[in-house]
C-alpha atoms as a PDB file:
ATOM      1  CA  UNK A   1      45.741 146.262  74.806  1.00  0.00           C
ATOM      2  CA  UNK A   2      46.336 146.996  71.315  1.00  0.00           C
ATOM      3  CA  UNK A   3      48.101 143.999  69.815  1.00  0.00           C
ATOM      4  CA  UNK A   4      50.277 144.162  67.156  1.00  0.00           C
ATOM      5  CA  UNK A   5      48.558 141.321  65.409  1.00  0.00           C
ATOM      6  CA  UNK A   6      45.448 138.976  66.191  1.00  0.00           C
ATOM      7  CA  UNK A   7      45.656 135.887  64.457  1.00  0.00           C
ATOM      8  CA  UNK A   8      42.432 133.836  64.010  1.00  0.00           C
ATOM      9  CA  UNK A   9      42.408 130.151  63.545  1.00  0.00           C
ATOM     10  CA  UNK A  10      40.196 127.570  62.279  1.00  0.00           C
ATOM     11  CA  UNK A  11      39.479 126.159  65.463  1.00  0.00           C
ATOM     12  CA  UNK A  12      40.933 124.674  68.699  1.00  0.00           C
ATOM     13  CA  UNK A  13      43.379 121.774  67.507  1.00  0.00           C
ATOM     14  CA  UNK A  14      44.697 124.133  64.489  1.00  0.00           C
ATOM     15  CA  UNK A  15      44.981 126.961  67.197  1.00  0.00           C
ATOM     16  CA  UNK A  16      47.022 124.445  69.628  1.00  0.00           C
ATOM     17  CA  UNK A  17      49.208 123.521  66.775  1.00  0.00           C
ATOM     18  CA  UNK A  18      49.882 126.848  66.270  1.00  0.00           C
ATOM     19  CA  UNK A  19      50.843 127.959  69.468  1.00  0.00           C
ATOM     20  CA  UNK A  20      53.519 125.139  70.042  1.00  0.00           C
ATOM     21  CA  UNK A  21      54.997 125.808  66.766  1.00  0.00           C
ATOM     22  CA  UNK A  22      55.469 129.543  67.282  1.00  0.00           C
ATOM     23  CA  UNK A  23      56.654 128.772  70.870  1.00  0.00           C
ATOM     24  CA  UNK A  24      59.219 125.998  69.872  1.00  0.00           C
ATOM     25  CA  UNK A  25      60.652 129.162  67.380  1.00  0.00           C
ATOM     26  CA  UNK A  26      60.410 131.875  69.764  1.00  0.00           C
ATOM     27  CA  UNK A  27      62.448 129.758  71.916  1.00  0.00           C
ATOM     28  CA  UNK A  28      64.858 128.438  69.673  1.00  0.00           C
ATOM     29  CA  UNK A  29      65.241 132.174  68.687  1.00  0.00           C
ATOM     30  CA  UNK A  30      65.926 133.078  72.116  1.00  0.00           C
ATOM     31  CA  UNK A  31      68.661 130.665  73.071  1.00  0.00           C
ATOM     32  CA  UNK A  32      70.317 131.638  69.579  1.00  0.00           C
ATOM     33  CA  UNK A  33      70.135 134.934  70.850  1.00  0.00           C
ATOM     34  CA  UNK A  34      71.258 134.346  74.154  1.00  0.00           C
ATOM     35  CA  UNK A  35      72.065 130.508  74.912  1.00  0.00           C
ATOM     36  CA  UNK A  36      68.931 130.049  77.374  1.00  0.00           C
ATOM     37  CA  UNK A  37      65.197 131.068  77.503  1.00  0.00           C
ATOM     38  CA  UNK A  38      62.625 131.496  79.860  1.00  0.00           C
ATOM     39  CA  UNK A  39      58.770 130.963  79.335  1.00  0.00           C
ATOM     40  CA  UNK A  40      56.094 131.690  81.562  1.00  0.00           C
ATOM     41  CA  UNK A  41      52.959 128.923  81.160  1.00  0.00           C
ATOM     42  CA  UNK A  42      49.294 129.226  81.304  1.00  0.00           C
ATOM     43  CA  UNK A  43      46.735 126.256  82.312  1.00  0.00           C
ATOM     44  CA  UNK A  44      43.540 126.061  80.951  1.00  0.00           C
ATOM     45  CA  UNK A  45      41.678 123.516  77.974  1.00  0.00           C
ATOM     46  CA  UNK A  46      43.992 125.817  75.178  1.00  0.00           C
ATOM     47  CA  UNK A  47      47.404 126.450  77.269  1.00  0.00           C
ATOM     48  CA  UNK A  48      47.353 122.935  78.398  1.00  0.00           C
ATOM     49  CA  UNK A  49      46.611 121.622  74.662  1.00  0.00           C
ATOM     50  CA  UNK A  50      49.214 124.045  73.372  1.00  0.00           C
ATOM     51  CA  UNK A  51      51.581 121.865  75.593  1.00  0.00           C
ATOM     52  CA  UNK A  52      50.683 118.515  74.650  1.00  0.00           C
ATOM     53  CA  UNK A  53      51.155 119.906  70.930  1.00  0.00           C
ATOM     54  CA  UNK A  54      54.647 121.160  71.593  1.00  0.00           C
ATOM     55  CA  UNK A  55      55.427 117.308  72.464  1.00  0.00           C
ATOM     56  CA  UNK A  56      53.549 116.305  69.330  1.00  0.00           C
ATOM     57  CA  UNK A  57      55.880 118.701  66.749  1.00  0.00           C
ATOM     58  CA  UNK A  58      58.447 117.195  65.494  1.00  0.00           C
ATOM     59  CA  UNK A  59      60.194 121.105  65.413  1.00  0.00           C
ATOM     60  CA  UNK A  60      60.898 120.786  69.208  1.00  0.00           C
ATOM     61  CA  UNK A  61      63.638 117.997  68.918  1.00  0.00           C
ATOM     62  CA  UNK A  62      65.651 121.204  67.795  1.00  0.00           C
ATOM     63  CA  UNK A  63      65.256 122.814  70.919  1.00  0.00           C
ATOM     64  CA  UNK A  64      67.669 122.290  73.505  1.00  0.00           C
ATOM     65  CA  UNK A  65      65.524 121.403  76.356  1.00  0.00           C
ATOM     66  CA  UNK A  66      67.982 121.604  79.583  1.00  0.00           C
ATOM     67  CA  UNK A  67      68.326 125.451  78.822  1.00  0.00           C
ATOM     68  CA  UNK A  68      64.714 126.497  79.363  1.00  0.00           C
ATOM     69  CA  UNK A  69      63.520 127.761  82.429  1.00  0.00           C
ATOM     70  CA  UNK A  70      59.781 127.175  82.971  1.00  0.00           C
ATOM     71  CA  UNK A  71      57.632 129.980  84.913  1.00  0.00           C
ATOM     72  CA  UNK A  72      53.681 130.256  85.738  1.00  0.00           C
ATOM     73  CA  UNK A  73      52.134 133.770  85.670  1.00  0.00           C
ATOM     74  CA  UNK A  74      49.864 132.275  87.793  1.00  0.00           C
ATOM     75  CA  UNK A  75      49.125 129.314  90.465  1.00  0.00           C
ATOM     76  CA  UNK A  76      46.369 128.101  93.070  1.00  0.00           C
ATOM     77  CA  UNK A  77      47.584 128.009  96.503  1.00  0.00           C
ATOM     78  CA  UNK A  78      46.912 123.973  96.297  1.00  0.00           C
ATOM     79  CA  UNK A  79      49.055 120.989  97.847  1.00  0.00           C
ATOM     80  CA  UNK A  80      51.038 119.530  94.946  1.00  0.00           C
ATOM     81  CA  UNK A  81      49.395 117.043  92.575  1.00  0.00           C
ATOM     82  CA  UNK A  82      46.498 118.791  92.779  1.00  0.00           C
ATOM     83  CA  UNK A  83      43.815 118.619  89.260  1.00  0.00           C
ATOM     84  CA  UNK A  84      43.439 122.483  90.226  1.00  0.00           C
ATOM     85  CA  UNK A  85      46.595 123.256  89.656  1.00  0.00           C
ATOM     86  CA  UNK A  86      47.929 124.257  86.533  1.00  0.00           C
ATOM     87  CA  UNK A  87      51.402 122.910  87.660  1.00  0.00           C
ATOM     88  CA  UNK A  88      49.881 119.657  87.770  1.00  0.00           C
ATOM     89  CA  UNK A  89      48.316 119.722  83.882  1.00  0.00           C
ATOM     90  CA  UNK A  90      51.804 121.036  82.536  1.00  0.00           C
ATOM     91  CA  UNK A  91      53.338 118.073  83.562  1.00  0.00           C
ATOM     92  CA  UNK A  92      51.644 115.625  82.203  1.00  0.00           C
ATOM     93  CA  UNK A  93      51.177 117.567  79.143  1.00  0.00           C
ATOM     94  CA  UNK A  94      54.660 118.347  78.059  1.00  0.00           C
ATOM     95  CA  UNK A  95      56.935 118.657  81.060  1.00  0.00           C
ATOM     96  CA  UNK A  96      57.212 114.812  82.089  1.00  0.00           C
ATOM     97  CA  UNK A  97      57.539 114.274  78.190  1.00  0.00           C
ATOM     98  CA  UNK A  98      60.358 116.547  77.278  1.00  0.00           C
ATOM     99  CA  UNK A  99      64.470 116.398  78.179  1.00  0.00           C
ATOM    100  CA  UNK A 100      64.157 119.105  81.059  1.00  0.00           C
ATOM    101  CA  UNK A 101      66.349 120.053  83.561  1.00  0.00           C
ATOM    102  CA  UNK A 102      63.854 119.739  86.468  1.00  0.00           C
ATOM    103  CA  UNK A 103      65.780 122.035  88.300  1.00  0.00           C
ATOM    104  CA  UNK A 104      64.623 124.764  85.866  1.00  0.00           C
ATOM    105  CA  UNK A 105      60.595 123.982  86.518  1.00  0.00           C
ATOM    106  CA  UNK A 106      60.334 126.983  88.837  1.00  0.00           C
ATOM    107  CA  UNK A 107      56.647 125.807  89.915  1.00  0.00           C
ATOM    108  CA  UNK A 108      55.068 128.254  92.008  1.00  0.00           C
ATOM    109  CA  UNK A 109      54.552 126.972  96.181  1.00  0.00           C
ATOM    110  CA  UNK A 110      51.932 125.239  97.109  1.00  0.00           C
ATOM    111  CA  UNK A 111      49.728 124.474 100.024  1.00  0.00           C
ATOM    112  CA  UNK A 112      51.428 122.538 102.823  1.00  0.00           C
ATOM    113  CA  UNK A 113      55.036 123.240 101.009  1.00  0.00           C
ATOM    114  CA  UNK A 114      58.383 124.930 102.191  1.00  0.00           C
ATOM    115  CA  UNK A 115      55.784 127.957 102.954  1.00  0.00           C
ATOM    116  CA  UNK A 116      53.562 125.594 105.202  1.00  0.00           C
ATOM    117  CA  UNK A 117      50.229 127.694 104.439  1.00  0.00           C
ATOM    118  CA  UNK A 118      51.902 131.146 104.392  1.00  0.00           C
ATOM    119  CA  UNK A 119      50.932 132.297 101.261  1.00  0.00           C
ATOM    120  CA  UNK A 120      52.312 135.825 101.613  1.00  0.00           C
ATOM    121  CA  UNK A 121      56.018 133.978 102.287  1.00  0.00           C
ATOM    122  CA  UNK A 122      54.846 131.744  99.373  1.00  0.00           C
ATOM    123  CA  UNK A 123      54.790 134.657  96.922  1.00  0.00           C
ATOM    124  CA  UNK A 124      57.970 136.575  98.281  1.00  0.00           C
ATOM    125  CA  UNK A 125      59.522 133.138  97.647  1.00  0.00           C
ATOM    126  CA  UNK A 126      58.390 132.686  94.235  1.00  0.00           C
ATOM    127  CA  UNK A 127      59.783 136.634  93.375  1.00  0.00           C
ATOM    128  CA  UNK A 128      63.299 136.177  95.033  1.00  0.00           C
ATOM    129  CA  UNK A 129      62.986 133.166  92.742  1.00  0.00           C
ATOM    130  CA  UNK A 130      62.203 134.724  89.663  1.00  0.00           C
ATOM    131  CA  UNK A 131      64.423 137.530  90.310  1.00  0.00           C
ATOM    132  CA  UNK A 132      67.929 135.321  90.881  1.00  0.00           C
ATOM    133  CA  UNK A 133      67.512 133.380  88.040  1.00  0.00           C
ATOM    134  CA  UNK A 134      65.566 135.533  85.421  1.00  0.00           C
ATOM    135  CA  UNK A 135      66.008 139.024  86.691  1.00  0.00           C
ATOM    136  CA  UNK A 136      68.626 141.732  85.058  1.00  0.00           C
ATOM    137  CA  UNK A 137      70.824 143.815  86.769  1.00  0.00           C
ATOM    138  CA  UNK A 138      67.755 145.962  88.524  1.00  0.00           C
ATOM    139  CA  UNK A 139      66.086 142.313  89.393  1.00  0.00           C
ATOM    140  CA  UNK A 140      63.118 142.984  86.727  1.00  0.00           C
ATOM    141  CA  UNK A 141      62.510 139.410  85.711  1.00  0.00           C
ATOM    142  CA  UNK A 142      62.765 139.208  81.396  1.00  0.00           C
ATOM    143  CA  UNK A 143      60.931 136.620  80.452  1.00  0.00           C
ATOM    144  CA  UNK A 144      60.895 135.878  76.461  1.00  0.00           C
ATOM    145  CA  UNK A 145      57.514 134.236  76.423  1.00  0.00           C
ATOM    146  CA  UNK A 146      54.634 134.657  78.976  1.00  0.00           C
ATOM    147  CA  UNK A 147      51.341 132.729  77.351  1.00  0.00           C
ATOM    148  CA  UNK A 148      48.273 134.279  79.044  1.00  0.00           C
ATOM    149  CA  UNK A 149      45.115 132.524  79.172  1.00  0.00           C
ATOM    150  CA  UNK A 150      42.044 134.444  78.779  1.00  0.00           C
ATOM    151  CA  UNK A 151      38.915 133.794  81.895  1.00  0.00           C
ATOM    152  CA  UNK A 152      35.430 134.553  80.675  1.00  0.00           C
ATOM    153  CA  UNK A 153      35.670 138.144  83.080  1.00  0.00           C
ATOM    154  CA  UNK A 154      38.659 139.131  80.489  1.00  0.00           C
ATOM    155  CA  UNK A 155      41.207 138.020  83.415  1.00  0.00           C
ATOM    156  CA  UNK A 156      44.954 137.157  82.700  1.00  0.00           C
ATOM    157  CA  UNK A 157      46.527 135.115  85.324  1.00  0.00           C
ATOM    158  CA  UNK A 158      45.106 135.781  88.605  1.00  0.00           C
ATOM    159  CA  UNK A 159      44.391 139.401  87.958  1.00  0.00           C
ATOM    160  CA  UNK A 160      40.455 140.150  88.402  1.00  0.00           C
ATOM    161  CA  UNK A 161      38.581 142.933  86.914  1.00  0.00           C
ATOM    162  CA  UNK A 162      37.963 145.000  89.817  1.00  0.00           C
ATOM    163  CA  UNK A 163      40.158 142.906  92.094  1.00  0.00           C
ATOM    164  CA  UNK A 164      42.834 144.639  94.270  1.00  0.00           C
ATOM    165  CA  UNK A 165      45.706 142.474  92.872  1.00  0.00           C
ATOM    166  CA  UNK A 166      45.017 144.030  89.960  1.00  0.00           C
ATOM    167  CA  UNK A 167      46.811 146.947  90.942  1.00  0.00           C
ATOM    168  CA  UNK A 168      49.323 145.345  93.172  1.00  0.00           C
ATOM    169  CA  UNK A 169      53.120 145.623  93.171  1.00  0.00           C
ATOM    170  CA  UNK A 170      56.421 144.392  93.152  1.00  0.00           C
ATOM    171  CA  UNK A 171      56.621 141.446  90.983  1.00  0.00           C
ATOM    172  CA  UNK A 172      54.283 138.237  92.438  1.00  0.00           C
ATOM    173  CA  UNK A 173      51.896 139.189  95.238  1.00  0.00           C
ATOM    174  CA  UNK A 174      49.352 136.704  96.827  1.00  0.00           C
ATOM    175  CA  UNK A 175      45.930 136.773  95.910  1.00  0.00           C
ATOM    176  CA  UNK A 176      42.766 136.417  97.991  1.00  0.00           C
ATOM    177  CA  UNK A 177      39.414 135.981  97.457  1.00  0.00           C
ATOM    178  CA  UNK A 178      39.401 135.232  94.280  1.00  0.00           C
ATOM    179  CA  UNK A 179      36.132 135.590  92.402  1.00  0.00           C
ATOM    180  CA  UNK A 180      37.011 132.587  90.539  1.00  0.00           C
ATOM    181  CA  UNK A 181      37.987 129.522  92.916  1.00  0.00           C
ATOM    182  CA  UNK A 182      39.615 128.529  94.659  1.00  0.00           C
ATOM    183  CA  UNK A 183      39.935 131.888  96.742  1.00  0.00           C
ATOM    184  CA  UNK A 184      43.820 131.705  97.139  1.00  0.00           C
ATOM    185  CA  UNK A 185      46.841 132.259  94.486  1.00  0.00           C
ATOM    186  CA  UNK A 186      49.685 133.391  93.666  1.00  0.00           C
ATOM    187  CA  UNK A 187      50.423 135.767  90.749  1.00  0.00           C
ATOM    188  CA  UNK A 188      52.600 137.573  88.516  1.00  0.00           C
ATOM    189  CA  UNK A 189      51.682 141.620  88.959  1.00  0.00           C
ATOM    190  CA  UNK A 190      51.077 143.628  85.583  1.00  0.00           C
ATOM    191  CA  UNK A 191      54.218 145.200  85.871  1.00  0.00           C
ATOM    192  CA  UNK A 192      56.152 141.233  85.286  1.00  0.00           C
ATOM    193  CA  UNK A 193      53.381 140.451  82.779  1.00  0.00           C
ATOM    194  CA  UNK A 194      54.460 143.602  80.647  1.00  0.00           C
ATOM    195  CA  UNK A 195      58.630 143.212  81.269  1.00  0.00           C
ATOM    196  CA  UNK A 196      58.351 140.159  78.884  1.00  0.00           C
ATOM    197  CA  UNK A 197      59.646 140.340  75.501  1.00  0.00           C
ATOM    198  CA  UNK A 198      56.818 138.424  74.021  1.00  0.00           C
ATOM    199  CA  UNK A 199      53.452 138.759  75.603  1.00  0.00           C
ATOM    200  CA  UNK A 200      50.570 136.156  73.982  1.00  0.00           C
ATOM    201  CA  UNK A 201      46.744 135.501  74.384  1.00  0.00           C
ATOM    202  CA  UNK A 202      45.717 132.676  73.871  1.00  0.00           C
ATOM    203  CA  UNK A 203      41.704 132.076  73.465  1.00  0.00           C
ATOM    204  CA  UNK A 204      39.640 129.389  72.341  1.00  0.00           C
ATOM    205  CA  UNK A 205      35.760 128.863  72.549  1.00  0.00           C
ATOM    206  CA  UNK A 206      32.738 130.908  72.189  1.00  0.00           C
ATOM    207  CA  UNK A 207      32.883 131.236  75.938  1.00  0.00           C
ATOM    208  CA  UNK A 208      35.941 133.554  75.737  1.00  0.00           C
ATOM    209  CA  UNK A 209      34.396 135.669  72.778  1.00  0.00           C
ATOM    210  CA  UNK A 210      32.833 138.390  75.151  1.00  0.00           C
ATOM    211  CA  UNK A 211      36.159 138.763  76.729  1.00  0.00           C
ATOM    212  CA  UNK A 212      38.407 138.494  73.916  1.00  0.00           C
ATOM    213  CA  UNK A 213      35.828 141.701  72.001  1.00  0.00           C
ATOM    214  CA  UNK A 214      36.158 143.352  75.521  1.00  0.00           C
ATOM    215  CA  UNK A 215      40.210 143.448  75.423  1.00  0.00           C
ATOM    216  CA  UNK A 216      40.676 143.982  72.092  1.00  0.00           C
ATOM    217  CA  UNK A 217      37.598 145.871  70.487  1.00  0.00           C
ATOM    218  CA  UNK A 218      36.105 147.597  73.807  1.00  0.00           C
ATOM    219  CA  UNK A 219      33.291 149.276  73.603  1.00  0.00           C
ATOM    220  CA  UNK A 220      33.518 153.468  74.171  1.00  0.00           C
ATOM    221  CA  UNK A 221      33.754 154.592  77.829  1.00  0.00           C
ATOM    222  CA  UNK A 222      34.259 150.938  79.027  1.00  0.00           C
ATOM    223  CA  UNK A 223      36.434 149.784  81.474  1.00  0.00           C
ATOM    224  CA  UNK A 224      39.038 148.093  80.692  1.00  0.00           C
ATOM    225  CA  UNK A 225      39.602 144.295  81.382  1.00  0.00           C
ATOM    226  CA  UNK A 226      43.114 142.897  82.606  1.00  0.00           C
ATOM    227  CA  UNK A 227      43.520 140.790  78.924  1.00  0.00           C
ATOM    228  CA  UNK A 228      43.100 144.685  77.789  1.00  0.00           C
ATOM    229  CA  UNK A 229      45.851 145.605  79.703  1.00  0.00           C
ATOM    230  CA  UNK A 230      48.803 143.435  78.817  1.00  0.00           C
ATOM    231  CA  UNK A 231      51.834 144.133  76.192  1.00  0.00           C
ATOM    232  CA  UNK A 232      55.056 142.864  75.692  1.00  0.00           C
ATOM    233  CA  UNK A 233      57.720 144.991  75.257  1.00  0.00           C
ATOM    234  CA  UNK A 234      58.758 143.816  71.328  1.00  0.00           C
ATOM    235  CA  UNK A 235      55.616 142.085  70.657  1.00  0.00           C
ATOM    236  CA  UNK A 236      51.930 141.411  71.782  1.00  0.00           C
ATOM    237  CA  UNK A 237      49.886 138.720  69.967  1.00  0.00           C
ATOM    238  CA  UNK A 238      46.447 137.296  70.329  1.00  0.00           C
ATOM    239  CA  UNK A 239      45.800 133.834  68.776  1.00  0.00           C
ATOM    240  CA  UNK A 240      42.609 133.112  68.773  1.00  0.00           C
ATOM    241  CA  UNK A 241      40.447 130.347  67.168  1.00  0.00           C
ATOM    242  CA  UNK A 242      37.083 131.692  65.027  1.00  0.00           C
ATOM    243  CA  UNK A 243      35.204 131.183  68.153  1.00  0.00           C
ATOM    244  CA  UNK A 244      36.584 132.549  70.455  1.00  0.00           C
ATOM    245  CA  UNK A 245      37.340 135.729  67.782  1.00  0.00           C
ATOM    246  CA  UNK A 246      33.244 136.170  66.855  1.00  0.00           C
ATOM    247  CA  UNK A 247      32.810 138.944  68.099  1.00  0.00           C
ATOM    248  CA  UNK A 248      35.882 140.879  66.816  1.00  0.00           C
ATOM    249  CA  UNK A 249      35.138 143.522  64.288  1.00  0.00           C
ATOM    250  CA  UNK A 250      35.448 142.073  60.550  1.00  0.00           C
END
């Protein structure tokens, strides 16, 4: 990945802050533009916090919240409530919080859903989904925002280093055997990732600094990482807090 601009912040609440502000413009932006948007969420301590912040701005009263649809990149193959989830965290952070049309929360299946345990159905679902209500005329889903967590491997969504979803294709494809758990998920491919307009990464914590220098400073003859392998197609950002940026060339 070679983003068009990393932006470091102090530290995790300015970061947070950030992120919902630039989120409540991109999407005011977008239904300006077009008279809807569609974001794709990330869980995690920063995407989660990023949420709750969105609810916090003042800004977002601007937005018209019954014309955003609401994606995940990424989901665990849980039953519904579940803490693992990141379905679950969105909710209570902003979702439940916020004017939205709950018909435009396109959660990702879970365990013991309309797909029973079938998570290969599960994840044909979720693109026939994505592709009706978010796809263009070739059913490539454009999504203006898609917020990417970053995992301490340098994964984005649920795409492992060295993990044969990495390469998959179409546009969601199940996961298994995760090296993270739980084992199974569901996922956006690289090729959805990269069809957004606006592609972010969003780090915070020391934890993440091996990862974040490993996507966006690697070292000669490396391989890459997923988080290395992202772009949007008009812009690619990582926001970052000092942290999390430490190791990033000065």
């Amino acid at each position: 990945m070679t983003a068009d601009t990393v932006i470091v912040h102090p530290d995790h609440d300015s970061l947070a802050a950030a992120v919902a502000a630039r989120l409540i413009t991109a999407i005011l932006d977008a239904q300006a533009a077009r008279g809807v948007a569609h974001v794709a969420l990330t869980g995690g301590r920063i995407g989660t916090a990023s949420l709750a912040a969105v609810v916090a701005d003042p800004a977002q009263t601007a937005v018209d919240w019954s014309r955003v649809d609401f994606w995940w990149s990424d989901e665990r193959f849980e039953p519904e409530g579940d803490p693992l989830r990141n379905e679950t965290d969105a909710r209570t952070a902003m979702l439940d919080k916020l004017p939205i049309d709950p018909t435009r929360v396109h959660a990702m299946p879970c365990r013991g859903g309309s797909y029973g345990d079938d998570v290969d159905a599960a994840a044909a679902g979720y693109a026939a989904e994505l592709a009706s209500a978010a796809g263009d005329a070739d059913g490539i889903p454009r999504i203006d925002v898609a917020m990417l967590g970053v995992g301490e491997d340098g994964h984005v969504a649920s795409l492992f280093p060295g993990h044969p979803g990495l390469h998959g294709h179409g546009t969601v494809i199940p996961v298994r055997d995760s090296p993270k758990p739980p084992p199974t998920r569901i996922s956006f491919t690289l090729a959805t990732i990269d069809a957004a307009a606006r592609v972010w990464l969003i780090a915070s914590g020391d934890g993440k600094a091996d990862a974040i220098r490993a996507a966006l400073a690697p070292a000669a003859g490396s391989a890459p990482v997923p988080a290395g392998m992202v772009h949007g197609t008009s812009e690619t950002i990582a926001l970052l807090d000092a942290d999390s940026a430490s190791l990033l060339p000065r």
